[in-house]
Protein backbone atom coordinates (compact mmCIF):
# COMPACT_ATOMS: atom_id res chain seq x y z
CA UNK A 1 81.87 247.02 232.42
CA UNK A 2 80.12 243.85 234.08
CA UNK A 3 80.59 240.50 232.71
CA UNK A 4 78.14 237.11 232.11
CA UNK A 5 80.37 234.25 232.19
CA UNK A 6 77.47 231.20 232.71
CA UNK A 7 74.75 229.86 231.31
CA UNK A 8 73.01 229.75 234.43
CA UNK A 9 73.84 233.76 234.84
CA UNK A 10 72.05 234.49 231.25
CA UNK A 11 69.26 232.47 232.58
CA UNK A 12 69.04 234.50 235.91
CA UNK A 13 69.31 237.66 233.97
CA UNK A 14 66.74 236.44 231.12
CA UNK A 15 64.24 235.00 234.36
CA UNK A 16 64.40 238.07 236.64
CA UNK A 17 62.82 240.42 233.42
CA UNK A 18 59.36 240.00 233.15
CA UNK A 19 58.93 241.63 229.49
CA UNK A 20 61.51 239.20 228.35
CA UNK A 21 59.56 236.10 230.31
CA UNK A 22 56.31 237.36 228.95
CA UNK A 23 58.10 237.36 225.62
CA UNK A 24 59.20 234.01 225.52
CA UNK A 25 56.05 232.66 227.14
CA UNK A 26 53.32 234.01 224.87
CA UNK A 27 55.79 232.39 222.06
CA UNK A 28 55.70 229.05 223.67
CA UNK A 29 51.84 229.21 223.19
CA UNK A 30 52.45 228.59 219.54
CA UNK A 31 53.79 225.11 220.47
CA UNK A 32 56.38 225.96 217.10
CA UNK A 33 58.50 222.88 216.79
CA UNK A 34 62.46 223.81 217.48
CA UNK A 35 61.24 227.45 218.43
CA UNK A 36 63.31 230.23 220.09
CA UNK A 37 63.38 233.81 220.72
CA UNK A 38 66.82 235.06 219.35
CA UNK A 39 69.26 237.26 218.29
CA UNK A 40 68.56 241.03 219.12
CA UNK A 41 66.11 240.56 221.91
CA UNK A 42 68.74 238.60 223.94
CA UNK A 43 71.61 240.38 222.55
CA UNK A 44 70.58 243.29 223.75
CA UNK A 45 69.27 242.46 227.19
CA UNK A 46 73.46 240.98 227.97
CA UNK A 47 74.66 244.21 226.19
CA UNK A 48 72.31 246.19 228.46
CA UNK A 49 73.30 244.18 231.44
CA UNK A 50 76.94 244.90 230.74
CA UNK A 51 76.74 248.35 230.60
CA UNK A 52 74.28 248.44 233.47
CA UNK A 53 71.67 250.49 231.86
CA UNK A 54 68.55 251.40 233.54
CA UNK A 55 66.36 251.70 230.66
CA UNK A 56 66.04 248.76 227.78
CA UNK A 57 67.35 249.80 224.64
CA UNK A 58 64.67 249.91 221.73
CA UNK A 59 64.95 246.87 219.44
CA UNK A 60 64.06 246.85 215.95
CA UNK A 61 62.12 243.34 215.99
CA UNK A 62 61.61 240.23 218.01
CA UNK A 63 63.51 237.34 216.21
CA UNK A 64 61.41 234.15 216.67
CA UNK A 65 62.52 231.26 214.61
CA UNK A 66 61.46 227.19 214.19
CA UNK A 67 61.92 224.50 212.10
CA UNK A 68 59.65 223.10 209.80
CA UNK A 69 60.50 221.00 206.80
CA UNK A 70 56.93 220.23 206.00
CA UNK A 71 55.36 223.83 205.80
CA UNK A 72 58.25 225.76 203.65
CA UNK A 73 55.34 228.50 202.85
CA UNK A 74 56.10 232.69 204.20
CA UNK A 75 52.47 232.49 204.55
CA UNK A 76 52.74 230.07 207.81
CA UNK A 77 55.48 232.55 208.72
CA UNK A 78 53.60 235.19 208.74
CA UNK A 79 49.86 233.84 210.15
CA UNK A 80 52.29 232.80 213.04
CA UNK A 81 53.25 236.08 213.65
CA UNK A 82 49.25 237.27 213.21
CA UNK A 83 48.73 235.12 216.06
CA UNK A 84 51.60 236.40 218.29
CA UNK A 85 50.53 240.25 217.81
CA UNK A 86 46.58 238.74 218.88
CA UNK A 87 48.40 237.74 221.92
CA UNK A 88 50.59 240.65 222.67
CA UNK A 89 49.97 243.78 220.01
CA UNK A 90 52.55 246.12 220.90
CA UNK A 91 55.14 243.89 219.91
CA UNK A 92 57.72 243.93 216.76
CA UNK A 93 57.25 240.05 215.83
CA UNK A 94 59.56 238.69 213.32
CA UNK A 95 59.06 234.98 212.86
CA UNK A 96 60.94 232.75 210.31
CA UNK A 97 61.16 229.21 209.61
CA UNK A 98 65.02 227.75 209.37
CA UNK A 99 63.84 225.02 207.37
CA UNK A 100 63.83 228.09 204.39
CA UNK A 101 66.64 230.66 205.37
CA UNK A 102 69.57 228.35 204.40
CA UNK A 103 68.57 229.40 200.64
CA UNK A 104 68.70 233.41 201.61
CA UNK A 105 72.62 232.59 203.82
CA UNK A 106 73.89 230.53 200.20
CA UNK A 107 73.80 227.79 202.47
CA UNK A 108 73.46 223.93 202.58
CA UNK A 109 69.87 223.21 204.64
CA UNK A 110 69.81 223.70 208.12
CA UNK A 111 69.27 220.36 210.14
CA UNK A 112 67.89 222.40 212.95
CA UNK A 113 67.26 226.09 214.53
CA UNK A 114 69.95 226.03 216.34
CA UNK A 115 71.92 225.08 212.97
CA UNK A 116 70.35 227.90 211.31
CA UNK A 117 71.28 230.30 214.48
CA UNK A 118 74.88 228.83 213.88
CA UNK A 119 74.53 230.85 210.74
CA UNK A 120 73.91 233.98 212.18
CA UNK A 121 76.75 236.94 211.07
CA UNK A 122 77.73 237.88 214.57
CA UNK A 123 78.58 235.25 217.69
CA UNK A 124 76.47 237.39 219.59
CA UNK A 125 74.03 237.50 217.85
CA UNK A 126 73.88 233.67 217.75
CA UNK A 127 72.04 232.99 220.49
CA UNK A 128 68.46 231.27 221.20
CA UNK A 129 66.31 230.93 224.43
CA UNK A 130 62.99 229.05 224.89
CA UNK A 131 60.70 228.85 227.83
CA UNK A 132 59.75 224.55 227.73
CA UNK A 133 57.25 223.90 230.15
CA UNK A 134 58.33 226.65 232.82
CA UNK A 135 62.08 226.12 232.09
CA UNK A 136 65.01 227.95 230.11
CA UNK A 137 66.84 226.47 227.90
CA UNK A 138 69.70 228.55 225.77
CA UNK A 139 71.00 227.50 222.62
CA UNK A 140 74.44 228.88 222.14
CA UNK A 141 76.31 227.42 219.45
CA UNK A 142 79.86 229.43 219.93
CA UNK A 143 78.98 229.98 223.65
CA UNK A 144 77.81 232.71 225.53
CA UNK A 145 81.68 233.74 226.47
CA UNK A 146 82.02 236.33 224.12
CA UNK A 147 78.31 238.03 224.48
CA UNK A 148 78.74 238.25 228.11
CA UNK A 149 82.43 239.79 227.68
CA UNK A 150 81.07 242.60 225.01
CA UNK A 151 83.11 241.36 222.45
CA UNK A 152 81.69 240.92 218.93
CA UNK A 153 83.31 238.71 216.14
CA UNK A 154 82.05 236.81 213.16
CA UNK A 155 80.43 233.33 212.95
CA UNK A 156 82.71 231.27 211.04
CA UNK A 157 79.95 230.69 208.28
CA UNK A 158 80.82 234.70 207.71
CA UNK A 159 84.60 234.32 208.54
CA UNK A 160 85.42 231.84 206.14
CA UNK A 161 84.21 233.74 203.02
CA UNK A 162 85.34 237.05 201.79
CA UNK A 163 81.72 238.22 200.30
CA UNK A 164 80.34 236.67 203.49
CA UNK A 165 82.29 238.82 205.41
CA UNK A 166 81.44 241.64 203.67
CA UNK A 167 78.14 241.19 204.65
CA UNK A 168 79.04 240.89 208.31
CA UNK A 169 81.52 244.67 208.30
CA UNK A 170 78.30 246.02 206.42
CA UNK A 171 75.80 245.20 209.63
CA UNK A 172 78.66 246.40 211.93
CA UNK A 173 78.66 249.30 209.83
CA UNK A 174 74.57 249.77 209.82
CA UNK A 175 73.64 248.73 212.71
CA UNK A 176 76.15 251.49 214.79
CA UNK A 177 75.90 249.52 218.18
CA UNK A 178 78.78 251.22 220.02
CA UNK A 179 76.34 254.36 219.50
CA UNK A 180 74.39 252.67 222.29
CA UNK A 181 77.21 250.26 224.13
CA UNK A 182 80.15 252.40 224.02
CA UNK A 183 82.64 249.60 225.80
CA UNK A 184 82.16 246.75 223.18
CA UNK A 185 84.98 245.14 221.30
CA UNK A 186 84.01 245.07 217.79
CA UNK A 187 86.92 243.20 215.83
CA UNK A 188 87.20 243.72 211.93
CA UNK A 189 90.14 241.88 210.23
């Protein structure tokens, strides 16, 4: 199995596909304060990567997130992602303000996205990436060490609490990804 050890490598990766750069550029037409493409999309372009596949592997939804403390409303959620299916139809757009998901995690408010993608149940899954005026930028709050190794592990914010926890061997459970990356590391305590 490959690895992805850098930054700069998940940017080369992320820059040299031109779905993904499409992606992330018809997003930063919103102009969404604190806005990122994350989770699955990325996840599963390093997870590809790693297990050199040819072929993308289907993703359930495009995770775009932002922060807002001024609009709180699901409505504004959801007219944004109206607009992003205007721009590009055949897309599964997910879009969620981070200002609002602390209260759905049992959480204190998030400060930030990249607070609320701190909150994320897997450290792979914790991962943003924005296009700002032609340039990448990757928010990574655990790193990108253990995404770009294949291994998969809990945020603390699911480590630290049984019923948390819970939550996070559940998704392992569900969402069966050695089924379609047979060489990751999936560690359940």
């Amino acid at each position: 199995m490959r690895t992805l050890k850098t930054e700069e490598e998940l940017k080369n990766l992320i820059a040299s596909d031109d779905w993904m750069m499409h992606i992330l550029s018809t997003v930063e037409t919103l102009q969404l304060q604190d806005c990122w493409v994350c989770a699955g999309v990325i996840r599963s372009k390093v997870w590809d990567y790693l297990h050199v596949k040819e072929e993308r592997t289907p993703i359930a939804d495009i995770d775009v997130i932002y922060f807002d403390k001024e609009n709180l409303a699901e409505e504004a959620e959801k007219q944004y992602e109206h607009e992003l299916r205007k721009l590009s139809p055949n897309e599964p757009w997910s879009v969620k303000n981070q200002a609002r998901m602390h209260v759905l995690n049992g959480s204190n408010p998030y400060k930030s996205a990249i607070d609320g993608i701190s909150h994320f149940p897997e450290i792979p899954t914790a991962i943003g990436v924005k296009l700002s005026d032609g340039i990448l930028e990757i928010a990574a709050p655990y790193g990108i060490h253990l995404l770009g190794a294949g291994i998969v592990e809990p945020t603390p914010f699911y480590l630290e609490n049984k019923d948390n926890y819970a939550i996070y061997r559940q998704r392992i459970q569900q969402k069966q990804w050695h089924l379609s990356w047979s060489e990751l590391k999936i560690n359940l305590q």
